[in-house]
C-alpha atoms as a PDB file:
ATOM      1  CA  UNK A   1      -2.821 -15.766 -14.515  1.00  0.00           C
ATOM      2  CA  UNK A   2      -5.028 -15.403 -11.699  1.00  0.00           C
ATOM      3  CA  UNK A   3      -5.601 -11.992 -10.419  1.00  0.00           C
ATOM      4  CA  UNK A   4      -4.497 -12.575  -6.540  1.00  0.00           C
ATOM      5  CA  UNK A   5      -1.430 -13.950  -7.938  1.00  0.00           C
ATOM      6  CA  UNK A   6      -0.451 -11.201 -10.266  1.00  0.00           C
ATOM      7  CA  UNK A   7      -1.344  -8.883  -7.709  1.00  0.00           C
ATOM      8  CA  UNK A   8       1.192 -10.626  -5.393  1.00  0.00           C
ATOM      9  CA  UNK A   9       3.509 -10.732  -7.930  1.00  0.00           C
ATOM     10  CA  UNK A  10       3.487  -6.674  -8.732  1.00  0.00           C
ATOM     11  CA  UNK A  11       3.341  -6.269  -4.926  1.00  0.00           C
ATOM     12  CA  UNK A  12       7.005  -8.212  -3.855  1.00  0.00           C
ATOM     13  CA  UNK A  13       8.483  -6.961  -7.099  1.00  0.00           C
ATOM     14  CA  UNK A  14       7.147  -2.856  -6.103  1.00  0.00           C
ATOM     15  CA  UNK A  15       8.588  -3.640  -2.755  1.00  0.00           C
ATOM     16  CA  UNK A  16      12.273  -5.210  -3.734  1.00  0.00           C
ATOM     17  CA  UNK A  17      12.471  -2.378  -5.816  1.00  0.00           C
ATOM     18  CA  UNK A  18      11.863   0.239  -3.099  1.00  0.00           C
ATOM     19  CA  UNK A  19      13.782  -1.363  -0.550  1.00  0.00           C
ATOM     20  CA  UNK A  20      16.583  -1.074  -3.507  1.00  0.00           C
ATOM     21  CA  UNK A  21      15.984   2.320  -4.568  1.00  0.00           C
ATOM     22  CA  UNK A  22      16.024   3.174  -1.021  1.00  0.00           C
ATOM     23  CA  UNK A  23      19.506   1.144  -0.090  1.00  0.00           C
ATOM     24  CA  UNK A  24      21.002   2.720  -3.473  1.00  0.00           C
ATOM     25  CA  UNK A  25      20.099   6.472  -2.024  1.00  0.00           C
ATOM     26  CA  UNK A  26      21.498   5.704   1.248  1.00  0.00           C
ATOM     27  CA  UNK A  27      24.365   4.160   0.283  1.00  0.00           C
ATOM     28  CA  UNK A  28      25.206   6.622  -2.127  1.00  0.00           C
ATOM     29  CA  UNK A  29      24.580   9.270   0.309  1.00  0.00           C
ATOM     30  CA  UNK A  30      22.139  11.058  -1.987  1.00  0.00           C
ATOM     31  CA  UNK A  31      19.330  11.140   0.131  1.00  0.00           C
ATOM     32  CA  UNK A  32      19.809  14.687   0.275  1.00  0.00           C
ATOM     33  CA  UNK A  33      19.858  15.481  -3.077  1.00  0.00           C
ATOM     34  CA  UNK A  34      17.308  13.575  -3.456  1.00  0.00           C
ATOM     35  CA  UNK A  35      14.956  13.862  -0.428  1.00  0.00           C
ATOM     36  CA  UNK A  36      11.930  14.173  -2.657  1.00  0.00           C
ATOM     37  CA  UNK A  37      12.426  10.521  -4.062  1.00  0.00           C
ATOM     38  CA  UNK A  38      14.015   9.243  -0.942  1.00  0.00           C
ATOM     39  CA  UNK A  39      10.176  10.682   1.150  1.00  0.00           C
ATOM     40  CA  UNK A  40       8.096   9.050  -1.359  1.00  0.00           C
ATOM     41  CA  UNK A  41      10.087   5.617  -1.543  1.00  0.00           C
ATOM     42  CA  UNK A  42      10.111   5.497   2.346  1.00  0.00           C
ATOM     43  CA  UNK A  43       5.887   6.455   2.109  1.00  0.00           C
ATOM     44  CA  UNK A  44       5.443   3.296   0.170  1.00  0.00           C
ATOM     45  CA  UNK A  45       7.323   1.419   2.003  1.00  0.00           C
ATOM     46  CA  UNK A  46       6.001   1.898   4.995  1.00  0.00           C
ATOM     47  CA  UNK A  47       2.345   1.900   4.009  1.00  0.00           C
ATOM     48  CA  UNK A  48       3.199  -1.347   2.452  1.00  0.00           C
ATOM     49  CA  UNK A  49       4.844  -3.225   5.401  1.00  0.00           C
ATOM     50  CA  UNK A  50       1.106  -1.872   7.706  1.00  0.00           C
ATOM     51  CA  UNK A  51      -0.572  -3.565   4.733  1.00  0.00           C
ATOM     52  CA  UNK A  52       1.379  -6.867   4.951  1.00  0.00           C
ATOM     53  CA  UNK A  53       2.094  -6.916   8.530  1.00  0.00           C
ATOM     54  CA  UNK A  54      -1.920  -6.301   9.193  1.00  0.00           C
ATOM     55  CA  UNK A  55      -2.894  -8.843   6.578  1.00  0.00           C
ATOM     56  CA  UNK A  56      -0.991 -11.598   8.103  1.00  0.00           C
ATOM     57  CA  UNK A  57      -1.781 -11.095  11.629  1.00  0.00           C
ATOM     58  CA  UNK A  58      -5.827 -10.574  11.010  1.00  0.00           C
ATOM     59  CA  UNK A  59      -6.288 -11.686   7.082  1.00  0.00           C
ATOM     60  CA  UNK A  60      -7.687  -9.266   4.387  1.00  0.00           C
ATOM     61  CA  UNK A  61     -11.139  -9.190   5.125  1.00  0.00           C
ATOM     62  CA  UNK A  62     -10.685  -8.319   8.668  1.00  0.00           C
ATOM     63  CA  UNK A  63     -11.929  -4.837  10.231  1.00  0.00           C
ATOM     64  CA  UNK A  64      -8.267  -4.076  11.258  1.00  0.00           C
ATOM     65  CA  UNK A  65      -7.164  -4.319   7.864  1.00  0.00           C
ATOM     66  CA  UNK A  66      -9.513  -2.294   6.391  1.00  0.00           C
ATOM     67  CA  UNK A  67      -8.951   0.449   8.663  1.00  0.00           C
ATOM     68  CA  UNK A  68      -5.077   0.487   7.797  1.00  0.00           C
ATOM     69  CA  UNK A  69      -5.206   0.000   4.563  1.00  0.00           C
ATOM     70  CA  UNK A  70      -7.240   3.378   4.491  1.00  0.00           C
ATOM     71  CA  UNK A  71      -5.407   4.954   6.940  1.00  0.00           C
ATOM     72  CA  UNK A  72      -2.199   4.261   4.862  1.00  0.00           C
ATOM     73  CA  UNK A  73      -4.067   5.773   2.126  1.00  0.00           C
ATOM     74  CA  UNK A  74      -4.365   8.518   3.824  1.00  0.00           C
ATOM     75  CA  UNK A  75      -0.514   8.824   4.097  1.00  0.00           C
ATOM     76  CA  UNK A  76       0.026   7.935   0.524  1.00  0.00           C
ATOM     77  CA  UNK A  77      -2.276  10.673  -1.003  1.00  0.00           C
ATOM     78  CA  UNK A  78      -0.906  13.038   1.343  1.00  0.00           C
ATOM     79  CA  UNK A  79       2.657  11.908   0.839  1.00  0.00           C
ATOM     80  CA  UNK A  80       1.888  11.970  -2.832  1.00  0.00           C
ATOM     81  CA  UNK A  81       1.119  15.771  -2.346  1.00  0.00           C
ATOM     82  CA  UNK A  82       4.044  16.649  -0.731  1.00  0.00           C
ATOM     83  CA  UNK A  83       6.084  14.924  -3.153  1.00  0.00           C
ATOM     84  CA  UNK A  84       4.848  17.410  -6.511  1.00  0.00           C
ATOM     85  CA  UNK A  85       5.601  20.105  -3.560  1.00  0.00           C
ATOM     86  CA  UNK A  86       8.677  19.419  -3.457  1.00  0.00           C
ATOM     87  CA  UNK A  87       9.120  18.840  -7.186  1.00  0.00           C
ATOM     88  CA  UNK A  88       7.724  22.490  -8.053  1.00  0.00           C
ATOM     89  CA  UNK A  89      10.348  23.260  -5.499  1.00  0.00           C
ATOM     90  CA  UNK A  90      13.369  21.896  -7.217  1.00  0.00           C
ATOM     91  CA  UNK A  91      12.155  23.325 -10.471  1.00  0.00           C
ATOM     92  CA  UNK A  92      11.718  26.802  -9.053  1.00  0.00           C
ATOM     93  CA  UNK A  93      15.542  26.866  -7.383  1.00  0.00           C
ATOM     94  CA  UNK A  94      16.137  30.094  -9.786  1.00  0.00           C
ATOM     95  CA  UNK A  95      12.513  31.664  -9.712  1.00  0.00           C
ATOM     96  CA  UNK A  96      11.995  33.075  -6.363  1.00  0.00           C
ATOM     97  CA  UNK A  97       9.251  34.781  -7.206  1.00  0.00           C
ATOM     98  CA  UNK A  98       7.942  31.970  -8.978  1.00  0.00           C
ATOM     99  CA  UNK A  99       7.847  29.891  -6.171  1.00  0.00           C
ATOM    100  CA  UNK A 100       6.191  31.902  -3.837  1.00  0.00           C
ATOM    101  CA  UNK A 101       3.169  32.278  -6.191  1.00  0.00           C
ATOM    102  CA  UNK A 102       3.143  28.536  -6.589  1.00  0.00           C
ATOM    103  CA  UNK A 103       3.752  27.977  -2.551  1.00  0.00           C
ATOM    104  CA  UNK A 104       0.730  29.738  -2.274  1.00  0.00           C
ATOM    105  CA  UNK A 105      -1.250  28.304  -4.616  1.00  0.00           C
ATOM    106  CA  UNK A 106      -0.388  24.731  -3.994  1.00  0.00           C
ATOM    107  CA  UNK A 107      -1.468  25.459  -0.056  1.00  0.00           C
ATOM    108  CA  UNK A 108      -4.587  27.086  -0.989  1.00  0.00           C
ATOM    109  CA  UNK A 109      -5.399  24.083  -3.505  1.00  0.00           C
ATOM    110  CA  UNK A 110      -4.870  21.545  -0.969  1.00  0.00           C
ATOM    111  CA  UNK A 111      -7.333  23.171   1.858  1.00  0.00           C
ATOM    112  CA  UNK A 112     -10.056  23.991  -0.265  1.00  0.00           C
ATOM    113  CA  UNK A 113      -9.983  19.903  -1.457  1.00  0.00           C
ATOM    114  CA  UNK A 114     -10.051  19.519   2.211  1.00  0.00           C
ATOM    115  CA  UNK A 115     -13.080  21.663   2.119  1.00  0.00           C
ATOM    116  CA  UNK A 116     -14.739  20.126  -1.052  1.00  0.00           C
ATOM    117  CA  UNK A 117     -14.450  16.803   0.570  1.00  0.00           C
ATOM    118  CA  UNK A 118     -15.982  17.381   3.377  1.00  0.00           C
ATOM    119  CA  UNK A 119     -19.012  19.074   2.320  1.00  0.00           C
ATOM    120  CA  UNK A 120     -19.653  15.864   0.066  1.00  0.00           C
ATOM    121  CA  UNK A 121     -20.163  13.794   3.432  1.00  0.00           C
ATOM    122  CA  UNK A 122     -23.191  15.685   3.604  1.00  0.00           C
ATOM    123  CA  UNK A 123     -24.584  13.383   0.917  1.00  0.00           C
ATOM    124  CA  UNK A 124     -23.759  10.319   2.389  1.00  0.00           C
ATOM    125  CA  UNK A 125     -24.051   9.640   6.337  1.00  0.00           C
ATOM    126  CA  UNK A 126     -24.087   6.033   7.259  1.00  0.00           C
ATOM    127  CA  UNK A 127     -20.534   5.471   6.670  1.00  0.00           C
ATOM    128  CA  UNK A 128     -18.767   8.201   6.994  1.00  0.00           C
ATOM    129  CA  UNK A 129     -14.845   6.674   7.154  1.00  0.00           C
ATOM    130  CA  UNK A 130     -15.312   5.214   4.219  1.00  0.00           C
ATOM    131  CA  UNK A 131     -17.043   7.995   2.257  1.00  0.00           C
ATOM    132  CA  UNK A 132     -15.185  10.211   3.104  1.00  0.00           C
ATOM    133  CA  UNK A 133     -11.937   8.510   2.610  1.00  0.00           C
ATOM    134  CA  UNK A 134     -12.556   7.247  -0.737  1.00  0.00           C
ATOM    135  CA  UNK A 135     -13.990  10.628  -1.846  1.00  0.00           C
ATOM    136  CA  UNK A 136     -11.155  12.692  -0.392  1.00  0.00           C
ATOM    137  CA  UNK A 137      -8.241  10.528  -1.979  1.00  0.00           C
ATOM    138  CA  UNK A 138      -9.930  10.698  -5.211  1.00  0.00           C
ATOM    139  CA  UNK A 139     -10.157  14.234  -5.108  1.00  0.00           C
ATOM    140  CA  UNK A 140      -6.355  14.653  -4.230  1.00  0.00           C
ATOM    141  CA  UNK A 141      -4.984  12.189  -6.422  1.00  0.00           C
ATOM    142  CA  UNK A 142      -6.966  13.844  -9.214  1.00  0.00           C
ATOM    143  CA  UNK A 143      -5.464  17.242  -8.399  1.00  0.00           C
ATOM    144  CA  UNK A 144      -2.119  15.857  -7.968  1.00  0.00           C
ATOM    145  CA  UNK A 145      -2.619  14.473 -10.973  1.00  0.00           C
ATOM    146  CA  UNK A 146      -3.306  17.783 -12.912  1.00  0.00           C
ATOM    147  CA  UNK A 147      -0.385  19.567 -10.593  1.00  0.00           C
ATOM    148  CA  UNK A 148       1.890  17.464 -11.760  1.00  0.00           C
ATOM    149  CA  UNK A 149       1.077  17.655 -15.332  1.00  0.00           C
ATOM    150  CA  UNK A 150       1.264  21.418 -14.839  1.00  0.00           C
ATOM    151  CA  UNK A 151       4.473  20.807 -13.715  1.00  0.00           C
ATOM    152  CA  UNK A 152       5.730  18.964 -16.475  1.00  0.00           C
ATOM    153  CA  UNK A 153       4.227  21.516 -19.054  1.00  0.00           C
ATOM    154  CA  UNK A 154       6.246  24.129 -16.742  1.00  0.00           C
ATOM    155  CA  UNK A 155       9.532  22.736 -16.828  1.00  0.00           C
ATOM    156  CA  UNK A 156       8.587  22.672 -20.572  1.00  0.00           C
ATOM    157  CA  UNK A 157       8.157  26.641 -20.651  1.00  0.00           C
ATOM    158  CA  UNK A 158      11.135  27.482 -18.356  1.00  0.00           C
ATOM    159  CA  UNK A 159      13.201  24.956 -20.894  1.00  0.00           C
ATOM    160  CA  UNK A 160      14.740  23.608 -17.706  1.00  0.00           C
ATOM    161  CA  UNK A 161      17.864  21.284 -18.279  1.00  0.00           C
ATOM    162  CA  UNK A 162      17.121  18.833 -15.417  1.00  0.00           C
ATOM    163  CA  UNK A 163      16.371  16.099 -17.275  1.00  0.00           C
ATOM    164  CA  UNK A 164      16.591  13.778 -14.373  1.00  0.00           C
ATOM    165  CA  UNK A 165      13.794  15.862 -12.959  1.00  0.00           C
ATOM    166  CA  UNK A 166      11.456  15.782 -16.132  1.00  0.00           C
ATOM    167  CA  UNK A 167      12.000  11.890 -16.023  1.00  0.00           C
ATOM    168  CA  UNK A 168      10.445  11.498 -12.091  1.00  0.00           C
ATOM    169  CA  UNK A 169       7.821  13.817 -12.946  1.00  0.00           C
ATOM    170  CA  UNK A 170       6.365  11.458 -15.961  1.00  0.00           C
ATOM    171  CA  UNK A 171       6.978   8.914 -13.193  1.00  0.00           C
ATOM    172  CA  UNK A 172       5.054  10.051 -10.871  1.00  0.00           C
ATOM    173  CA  UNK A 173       2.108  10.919 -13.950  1.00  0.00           C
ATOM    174  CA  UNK A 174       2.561   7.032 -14.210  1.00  0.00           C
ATOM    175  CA  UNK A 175       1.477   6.734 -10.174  1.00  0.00           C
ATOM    176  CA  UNK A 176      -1.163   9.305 -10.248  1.00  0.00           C
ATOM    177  CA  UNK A 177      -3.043   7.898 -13.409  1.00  0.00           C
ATOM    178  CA  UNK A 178      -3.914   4.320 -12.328  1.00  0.00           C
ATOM    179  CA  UNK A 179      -5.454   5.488  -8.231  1.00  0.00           C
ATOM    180  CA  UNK A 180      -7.275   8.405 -10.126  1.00  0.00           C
ATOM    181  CA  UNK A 181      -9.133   6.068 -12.323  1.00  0.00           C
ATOM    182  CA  UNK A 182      -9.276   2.615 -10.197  1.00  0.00           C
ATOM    183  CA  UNK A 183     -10.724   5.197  -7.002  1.00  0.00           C
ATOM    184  CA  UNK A 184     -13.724   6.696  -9.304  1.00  0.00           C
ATOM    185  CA  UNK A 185     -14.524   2.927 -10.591  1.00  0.00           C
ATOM    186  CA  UNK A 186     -15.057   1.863  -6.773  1.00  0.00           C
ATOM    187  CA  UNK A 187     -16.885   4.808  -5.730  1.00  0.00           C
ATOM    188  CA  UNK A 188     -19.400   4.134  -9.486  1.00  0.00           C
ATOM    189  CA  UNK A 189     -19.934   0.735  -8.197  1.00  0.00           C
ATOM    190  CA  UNK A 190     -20.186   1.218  -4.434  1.00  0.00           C
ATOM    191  CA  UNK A 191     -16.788  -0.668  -3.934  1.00  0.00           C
ATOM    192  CA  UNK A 192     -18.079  -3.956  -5.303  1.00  0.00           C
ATOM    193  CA  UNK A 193     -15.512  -6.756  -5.149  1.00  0.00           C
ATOM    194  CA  UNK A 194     -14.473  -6.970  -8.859  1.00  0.00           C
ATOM    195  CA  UNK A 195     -13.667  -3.156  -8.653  1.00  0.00           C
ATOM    196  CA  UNK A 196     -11.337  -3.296  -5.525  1.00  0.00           C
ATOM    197  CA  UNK A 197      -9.449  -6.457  -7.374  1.00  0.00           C
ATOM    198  CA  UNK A 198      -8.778  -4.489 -10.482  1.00  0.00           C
ATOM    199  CA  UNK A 199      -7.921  -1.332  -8.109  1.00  0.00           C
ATOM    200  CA  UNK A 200      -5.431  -3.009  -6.327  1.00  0.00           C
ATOM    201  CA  UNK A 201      -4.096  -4.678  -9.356  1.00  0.00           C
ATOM    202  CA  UNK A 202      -3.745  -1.377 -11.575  1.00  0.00           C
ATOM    203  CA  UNK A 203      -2.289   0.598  -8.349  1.00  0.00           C
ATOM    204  CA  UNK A 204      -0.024  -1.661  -7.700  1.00  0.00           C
ATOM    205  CA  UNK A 205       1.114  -2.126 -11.204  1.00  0.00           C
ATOM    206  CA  UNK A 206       1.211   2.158 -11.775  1.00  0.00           C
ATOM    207  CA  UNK A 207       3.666   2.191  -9.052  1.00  0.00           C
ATOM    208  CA  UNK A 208       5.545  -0.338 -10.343  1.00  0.00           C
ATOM    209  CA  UNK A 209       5.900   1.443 -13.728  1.00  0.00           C
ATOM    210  CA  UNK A 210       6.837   4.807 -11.426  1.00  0.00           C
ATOM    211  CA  UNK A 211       9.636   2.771  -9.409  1.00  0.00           C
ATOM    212  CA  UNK A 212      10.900   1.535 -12.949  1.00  0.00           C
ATOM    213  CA  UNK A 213      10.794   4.940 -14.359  1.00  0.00           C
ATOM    214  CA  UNK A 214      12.516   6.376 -10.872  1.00  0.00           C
ATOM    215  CA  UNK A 215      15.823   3.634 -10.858  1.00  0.00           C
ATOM    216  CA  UNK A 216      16.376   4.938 -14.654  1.00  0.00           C
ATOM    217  CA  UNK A 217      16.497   8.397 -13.908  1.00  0.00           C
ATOM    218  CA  UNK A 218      18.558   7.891 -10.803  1.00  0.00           C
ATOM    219  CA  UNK A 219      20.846   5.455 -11.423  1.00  0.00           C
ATOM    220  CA  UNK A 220      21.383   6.035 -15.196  1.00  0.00           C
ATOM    221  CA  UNK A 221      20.641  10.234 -15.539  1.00  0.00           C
ATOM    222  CA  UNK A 222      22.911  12.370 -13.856  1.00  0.00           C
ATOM    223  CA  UNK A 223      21.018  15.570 -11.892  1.00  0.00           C
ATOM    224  CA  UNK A 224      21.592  18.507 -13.703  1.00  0.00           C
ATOM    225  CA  UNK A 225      22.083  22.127 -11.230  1.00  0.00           C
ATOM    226  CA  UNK A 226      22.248  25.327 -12.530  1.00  0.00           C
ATOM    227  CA  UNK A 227      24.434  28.016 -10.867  1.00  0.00           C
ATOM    228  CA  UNK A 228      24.511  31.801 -11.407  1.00  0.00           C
ATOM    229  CA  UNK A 229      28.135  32.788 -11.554  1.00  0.00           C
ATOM    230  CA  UNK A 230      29.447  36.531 -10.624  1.00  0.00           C
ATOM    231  CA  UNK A 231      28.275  39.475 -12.883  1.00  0.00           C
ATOM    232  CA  UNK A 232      28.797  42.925 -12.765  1.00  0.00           C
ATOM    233  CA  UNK A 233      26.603  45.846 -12.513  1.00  0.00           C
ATOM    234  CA  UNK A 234      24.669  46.062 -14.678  1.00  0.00           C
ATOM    235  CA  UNK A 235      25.073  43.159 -16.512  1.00  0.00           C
ATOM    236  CA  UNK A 236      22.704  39.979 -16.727  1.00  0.00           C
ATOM    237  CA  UNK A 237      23.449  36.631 -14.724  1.00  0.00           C
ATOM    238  CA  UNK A 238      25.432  33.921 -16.492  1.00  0.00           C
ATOM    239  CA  UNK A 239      24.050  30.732 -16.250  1.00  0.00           C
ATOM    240  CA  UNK A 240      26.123  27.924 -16.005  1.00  0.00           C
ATOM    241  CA  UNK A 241      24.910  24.406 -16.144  1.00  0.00           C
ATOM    242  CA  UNK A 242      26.899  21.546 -14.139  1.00  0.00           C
ATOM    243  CA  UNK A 243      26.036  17.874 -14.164  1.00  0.00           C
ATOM    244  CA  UNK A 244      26.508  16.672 -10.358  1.00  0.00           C
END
């Protein structure tokens, strides 16, 4: 099959299936419970409709296009971020003091990629969008990358029983893996035009194997919440585990 029309093909199907995802949240009135999925499912599909919208009006290899199809990589990586945030978050709902280490750290880890990518434009001053964009993605997808395999490994540890939350974490390890690898290939080869086809292809196919992995664990695995229930002094906290 020809690589523009698989590309198509893993586009419409990643966007039916967010629009889905999305209608199935709402309409369920889970959006709450689920605000983490429900940000990064509104992210995509909103990057994706700039894409589309820009493509059609100016065509691919227009300037315009280029600049929002950066731009809305901007809000993807950066979305992306925010999204292991708020995983660490919901895995840390009965470790306090847990969290607040890990609040810390992930803010500190963010600002000094900020840092690290901007002292690489240093190296490279004639196009300094571009550079800088590529090089600054790549760094954060990498780290959410690792993050989020740290946070599998913790809920691991803690032996959590949110196994609805375990299954959009290797998700999103699906997501992270293919814009890691596909973002170093075009900065290697100076974003030839054989490396941004198979970039686009293997992005768009990563997320579709995250939105696959997502409508299993929402619509077939139920959450999982833990609750302390009453104690007396001097006794320890019972846990109790409901399925919501």
């Amino acid at each position: 099959m020809d690589n523009s029309i698989a590309s198509y093909v893993l586009q419409y199907a990643g966007s039916s299936l967010e629009a889905g995802l999305l209608l199935y949240l709402g309409w369920g009135r889970q959006c709450k419970k689920q605000r983490a999925v429900f940000f990064g499912l509104f992210a995509l599909l909103i990057a994706g409709a700039g894409r589309d919208y820009t493509a059609y009006q100016f065509g691919l290899r227009s300037p315009q296009y280029f600049y929002v199809y950066w731009s809305t990589d901007y809000l993807l990586v950066i979305s992306a971020f925010l999204l292991v945030w708020l995983f660490f978050r919901r895995a840390c709902l009965c470790e306090e003091k847990m969290w607040r280490y890990i609040r810390l750290s992930l803010g500190f880890i963010f600002f000094l990629v900020v840092g690290i990518s901007v002292l690489s434009i240093s190296r490279n001053q004639d196009h300094l969008f571009t550079y800088f964009t590529i090089e600054f993605n790549q760094n954060l997808y990498f780290t959410c990358l690792v993050l989020n395999t740290l946070l599998y490994l913790l809920l691991q540890q803690i032996e959590s029983t949110d196994d609805q939350l375990g299954l959009l974490v290797c998700g999103v390890g699906i997501q992270f893996a293919g814009p890691t690898a596909t973002l170093a290939l075009l900065h290697l080869t100076s974003g030839q035009h054989f490396a941004e086809s198979l970039a686009t292809s293997v992005m768009r196919l990563c997320t579709l194997g995250m939105l696959l992995v997502w409508a299993y664990a929402i619509v077939r695995v139920r959450e999982s919440t833990i609750k302390v229930t009453g104690r007396r002094i001097g006794e320890p906290a019972l846990l109790e585990v409901t399925a919501d």
